[in-house]
N, C-alpha and C. Protein backbone atom coordinates (compact mmCIF):
# COMPACT_ATOMS: atom_id res chain seq x y z
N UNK A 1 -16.44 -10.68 0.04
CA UNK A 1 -16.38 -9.25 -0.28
C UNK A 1 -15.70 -9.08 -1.65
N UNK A 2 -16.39 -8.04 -2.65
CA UNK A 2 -15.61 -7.77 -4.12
C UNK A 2 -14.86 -7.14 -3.88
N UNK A 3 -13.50 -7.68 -4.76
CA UNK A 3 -12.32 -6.56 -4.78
C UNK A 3 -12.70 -5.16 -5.24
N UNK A 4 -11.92 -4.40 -4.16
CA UNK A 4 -11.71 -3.27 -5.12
C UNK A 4 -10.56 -2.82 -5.75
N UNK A 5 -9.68 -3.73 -5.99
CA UNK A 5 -8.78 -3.40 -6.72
C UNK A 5 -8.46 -4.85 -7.98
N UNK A 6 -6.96 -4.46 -8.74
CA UNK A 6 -7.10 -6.04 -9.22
C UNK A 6 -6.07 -6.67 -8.28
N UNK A 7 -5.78 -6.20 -7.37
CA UNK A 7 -5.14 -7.44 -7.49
C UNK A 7 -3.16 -7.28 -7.69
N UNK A 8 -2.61 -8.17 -7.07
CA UNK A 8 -1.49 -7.64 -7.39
C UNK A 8 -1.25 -8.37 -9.42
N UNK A 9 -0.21 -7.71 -9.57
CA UNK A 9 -0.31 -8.12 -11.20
C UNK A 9 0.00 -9.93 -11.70
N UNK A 10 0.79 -10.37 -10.46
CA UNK A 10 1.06 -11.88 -11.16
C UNK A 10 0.98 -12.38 -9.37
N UNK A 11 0.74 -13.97 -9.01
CA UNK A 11 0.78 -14.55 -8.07
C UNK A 11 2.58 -15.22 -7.83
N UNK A 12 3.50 -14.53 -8.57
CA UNK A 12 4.76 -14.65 -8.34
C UNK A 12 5.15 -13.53 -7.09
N UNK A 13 4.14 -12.19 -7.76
CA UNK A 13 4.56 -10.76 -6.92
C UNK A 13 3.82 -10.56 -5.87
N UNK A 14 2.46 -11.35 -6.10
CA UNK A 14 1.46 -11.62 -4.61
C UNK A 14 2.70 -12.15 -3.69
N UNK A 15 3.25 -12.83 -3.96
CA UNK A 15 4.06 -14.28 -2.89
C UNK A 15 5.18 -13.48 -2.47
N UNK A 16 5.94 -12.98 -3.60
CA UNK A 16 6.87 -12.11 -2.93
C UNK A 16 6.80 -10.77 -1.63
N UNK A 17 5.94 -10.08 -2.43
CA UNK A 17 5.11 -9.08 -1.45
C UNK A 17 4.91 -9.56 -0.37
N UNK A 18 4.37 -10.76 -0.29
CA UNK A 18 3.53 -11.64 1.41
C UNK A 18 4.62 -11.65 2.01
N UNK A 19 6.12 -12.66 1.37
CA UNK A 19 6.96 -13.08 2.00
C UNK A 19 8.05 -12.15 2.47
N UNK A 20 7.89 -10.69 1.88
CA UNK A 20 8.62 -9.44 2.35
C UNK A 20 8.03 -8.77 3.56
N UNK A 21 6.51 -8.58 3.49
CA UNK A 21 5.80 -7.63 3.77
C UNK A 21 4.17 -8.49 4.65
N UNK A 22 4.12 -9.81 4.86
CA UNK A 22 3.19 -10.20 5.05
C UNK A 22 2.65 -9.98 7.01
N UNK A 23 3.82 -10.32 7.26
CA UNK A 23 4.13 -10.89 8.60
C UNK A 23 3.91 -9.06 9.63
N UNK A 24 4.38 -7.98 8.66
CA UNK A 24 4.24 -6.82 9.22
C UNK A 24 2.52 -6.70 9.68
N UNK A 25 1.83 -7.30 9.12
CA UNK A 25 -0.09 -7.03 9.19
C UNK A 25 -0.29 -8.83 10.21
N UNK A 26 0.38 -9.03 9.90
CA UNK A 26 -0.14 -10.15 10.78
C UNK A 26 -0.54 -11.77 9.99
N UNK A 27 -0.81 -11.13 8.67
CA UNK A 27 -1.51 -12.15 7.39
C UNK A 27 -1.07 -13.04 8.11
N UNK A 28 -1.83 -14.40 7.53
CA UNK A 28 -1.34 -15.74 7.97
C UNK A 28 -0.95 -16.52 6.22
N UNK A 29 -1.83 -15.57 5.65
CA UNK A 29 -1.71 -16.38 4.00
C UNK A 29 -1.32 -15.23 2.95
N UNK A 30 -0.71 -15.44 2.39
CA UNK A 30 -0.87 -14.60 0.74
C UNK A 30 -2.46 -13.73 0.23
N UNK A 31 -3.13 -14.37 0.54
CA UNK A 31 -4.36 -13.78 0.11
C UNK A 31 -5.17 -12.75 1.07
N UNK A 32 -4.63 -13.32 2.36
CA UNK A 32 -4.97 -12.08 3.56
C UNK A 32 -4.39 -11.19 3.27
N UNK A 33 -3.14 -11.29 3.03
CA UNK A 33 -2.42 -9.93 3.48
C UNK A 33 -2.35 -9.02 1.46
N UNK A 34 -3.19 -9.96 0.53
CA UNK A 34 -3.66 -9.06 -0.74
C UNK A 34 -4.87 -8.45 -0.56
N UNK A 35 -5.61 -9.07 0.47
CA UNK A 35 -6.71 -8.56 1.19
C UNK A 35 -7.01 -7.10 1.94
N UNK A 36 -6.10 -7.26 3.06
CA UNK A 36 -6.03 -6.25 3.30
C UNK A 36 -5.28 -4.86 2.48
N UNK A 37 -4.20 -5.17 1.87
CA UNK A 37 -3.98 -4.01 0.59
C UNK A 37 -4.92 -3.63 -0.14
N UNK A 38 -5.88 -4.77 -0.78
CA UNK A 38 -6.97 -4.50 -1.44
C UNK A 38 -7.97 -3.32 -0.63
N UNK A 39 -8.27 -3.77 0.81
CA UNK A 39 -8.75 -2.30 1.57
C UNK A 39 -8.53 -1.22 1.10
N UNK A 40 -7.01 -1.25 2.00
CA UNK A 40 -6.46 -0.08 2.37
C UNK A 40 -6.37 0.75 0.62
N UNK A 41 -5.78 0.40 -0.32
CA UNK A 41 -5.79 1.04 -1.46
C UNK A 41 -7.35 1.25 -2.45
N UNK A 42 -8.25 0.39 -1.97
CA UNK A 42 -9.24 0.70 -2.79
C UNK A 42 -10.68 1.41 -2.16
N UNK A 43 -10.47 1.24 -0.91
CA UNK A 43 -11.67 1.73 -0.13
C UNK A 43 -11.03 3.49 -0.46
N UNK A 44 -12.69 4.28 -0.42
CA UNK A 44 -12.76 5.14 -0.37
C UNK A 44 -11.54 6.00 0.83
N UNK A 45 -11.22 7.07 0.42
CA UNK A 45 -10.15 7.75 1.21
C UNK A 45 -10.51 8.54 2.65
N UNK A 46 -10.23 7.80 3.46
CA UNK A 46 -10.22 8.27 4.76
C UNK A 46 -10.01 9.23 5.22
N UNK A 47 -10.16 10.14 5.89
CA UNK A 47 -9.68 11.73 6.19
C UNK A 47 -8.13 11.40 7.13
N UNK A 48 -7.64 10.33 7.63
CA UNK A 48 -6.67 10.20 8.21
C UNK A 48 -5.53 9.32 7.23
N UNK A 49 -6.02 9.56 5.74
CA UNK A 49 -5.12 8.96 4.92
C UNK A 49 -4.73 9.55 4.05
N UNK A 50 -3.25 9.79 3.40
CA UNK A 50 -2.81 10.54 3.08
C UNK A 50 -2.75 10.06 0.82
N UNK A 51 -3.02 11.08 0.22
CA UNK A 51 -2.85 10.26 -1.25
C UNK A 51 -2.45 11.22 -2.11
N UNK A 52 -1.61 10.64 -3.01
CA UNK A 52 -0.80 11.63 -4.17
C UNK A 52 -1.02 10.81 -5.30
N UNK A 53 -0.49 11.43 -6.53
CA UNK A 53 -0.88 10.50 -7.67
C UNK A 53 0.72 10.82 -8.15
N UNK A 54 2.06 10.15 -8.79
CA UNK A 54 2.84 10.34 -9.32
C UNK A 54 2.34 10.73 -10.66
N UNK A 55 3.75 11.26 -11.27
CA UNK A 55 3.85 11.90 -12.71
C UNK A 55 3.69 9.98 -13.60
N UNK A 56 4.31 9.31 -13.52
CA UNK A 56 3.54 7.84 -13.86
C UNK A 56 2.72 7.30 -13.73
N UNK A 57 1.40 7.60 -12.84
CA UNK A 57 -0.49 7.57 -12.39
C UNK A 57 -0.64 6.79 -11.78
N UNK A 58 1.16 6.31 -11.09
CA UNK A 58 1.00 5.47 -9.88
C UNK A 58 -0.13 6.30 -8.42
N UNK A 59 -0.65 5.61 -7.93
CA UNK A 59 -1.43 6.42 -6.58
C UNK A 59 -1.41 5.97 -5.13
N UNK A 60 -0.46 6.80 -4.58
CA UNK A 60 -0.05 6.18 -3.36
C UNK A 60 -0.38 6.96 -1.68
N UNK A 61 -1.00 6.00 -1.18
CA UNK A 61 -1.62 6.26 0.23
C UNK A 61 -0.36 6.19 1.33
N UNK A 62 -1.01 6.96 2.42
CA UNK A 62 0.10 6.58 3.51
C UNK A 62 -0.90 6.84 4.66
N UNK A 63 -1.03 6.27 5.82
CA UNK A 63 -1.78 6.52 7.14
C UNK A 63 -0.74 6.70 8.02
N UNK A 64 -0.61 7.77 8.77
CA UNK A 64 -0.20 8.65 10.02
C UNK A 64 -0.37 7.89 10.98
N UNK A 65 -1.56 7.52 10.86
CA UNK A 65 -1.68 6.54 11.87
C UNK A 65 -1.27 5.07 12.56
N UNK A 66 -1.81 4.26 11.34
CA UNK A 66 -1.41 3.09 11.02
C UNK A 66 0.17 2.89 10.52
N UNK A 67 0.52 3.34 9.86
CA UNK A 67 1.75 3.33 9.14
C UNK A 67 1.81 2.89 8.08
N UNK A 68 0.52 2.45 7.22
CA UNK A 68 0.65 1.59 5.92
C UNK A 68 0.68 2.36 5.60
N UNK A 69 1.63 1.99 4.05
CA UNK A 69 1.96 2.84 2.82
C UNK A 69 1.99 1.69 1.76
N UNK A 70 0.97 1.67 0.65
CA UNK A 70 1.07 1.48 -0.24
C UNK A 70 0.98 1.89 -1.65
N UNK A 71 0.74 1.38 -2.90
CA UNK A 71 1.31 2.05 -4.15
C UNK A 71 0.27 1.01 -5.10
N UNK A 72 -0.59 1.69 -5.38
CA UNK A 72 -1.62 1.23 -7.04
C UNK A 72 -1.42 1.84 -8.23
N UNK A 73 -1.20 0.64 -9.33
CA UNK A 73 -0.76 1.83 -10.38
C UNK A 73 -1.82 1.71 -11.03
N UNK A 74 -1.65 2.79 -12.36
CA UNK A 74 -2.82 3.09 -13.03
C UNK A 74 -3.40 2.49 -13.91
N UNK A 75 -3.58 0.87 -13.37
CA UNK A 75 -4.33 0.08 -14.04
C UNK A 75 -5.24 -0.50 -13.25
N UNK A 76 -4.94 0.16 -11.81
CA UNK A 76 -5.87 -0.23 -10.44
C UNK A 76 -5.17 -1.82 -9.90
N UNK A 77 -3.91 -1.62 -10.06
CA UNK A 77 -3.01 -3.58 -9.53
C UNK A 77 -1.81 -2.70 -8.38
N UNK A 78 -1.90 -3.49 -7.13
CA UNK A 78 -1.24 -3.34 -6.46
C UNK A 78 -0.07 -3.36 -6.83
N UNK A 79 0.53 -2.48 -6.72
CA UNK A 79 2.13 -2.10 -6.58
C UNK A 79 2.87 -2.73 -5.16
N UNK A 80 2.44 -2.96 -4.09
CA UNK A 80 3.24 -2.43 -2.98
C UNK A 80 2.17 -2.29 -2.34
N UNK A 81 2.74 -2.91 -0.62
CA UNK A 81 1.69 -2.28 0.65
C UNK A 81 2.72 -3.11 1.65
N UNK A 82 3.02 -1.83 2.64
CA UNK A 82 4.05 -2.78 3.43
C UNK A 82 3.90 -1.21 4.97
N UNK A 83 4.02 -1.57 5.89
CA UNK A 83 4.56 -0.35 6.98
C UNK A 83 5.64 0.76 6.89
N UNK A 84 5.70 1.67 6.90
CA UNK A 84 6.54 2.06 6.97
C UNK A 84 7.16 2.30 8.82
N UNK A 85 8.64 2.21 8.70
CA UNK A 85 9.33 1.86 9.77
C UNK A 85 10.01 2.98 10.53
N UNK A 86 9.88 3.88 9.40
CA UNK A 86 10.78 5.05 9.79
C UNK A 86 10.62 5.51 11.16
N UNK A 87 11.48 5.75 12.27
CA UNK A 87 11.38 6.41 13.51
C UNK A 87 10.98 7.33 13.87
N UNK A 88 10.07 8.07 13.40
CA UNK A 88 9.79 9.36 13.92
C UNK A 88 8.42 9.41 12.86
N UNK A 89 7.13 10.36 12.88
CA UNK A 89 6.28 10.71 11.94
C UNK A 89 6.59 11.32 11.07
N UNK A 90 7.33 12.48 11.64
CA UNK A 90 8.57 13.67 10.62
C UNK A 90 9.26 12.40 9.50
N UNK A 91 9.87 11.67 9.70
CA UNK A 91 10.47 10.94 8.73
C UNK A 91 9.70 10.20 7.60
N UNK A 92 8.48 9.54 8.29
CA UNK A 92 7.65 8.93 7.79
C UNK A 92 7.07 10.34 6.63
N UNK A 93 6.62 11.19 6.94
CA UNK A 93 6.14 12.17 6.64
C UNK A 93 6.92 12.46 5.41
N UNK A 94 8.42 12.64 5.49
CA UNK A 94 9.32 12.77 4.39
C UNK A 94 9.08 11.96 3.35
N UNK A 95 9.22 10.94 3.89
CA UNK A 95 9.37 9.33 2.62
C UNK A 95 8.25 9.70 1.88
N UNK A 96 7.14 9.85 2.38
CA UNK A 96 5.84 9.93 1.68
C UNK A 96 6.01 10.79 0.76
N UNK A 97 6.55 12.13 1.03
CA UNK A 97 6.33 13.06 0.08
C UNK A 97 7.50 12.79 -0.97
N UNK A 98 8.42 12.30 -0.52
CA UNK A 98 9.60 11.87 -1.37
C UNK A 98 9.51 10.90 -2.59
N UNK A 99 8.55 10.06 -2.48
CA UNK A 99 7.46 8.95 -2.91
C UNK A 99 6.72 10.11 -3.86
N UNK A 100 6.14 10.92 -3.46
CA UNK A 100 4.96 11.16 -4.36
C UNK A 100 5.20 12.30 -5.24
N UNK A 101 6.79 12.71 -5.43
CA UNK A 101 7.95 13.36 -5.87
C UNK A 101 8.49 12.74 -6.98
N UNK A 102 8.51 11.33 -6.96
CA UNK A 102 9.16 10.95 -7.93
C UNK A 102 8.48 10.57 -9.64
């Protein structure tokens, strides 16, 4: 399958990302779990997914559902894709907008 995104920006920040954030999706490798970010941030926008663009042209999703929240900046390179943990939707709900605030 072609990316739809690039990609995180260096395979230092792929590795880091995995080794912060990999294990939350299940990935087994670095490239799964750039995989699935690559989805979630580049596939067309879901009606159950939430998206803002910061004042920097960062563009960041959040699912209600799922709980992913990640962050593409405006060169189309993964920023960020990790769960959010927060206890409640209300909270989750906050962060997001707090996120797309800054």
């Amino acid at each position: 399958m072609p990316r739809l995104t690039r990609g995180f920006q260096s395979q230092i920040k792929l590795l880091r990302h995995f080794q912060d954030h990999g294990h939350e999706f299940g990935a087994a490798t670095a490239e799964d779990y750039e995989a699935k970010a690559d989805i979630f941030l580049g596939s067309p926008l879901n009606p159950g997914i939430q998206e803002c663009t910061r004042s920097d042209g960062d563009t960041l999703r959040y699912s209600r559902t799922t709980k992913e929240f990640g962050v593409l900046t405006d060169t189309n390179h993964i920023r960020t894709y990790y769960l959010l943990t927060k206890p409640t939707v209300t909270l989750r709900d906050a962060y997001f907008q707090d996120q797309c605030n800054q």
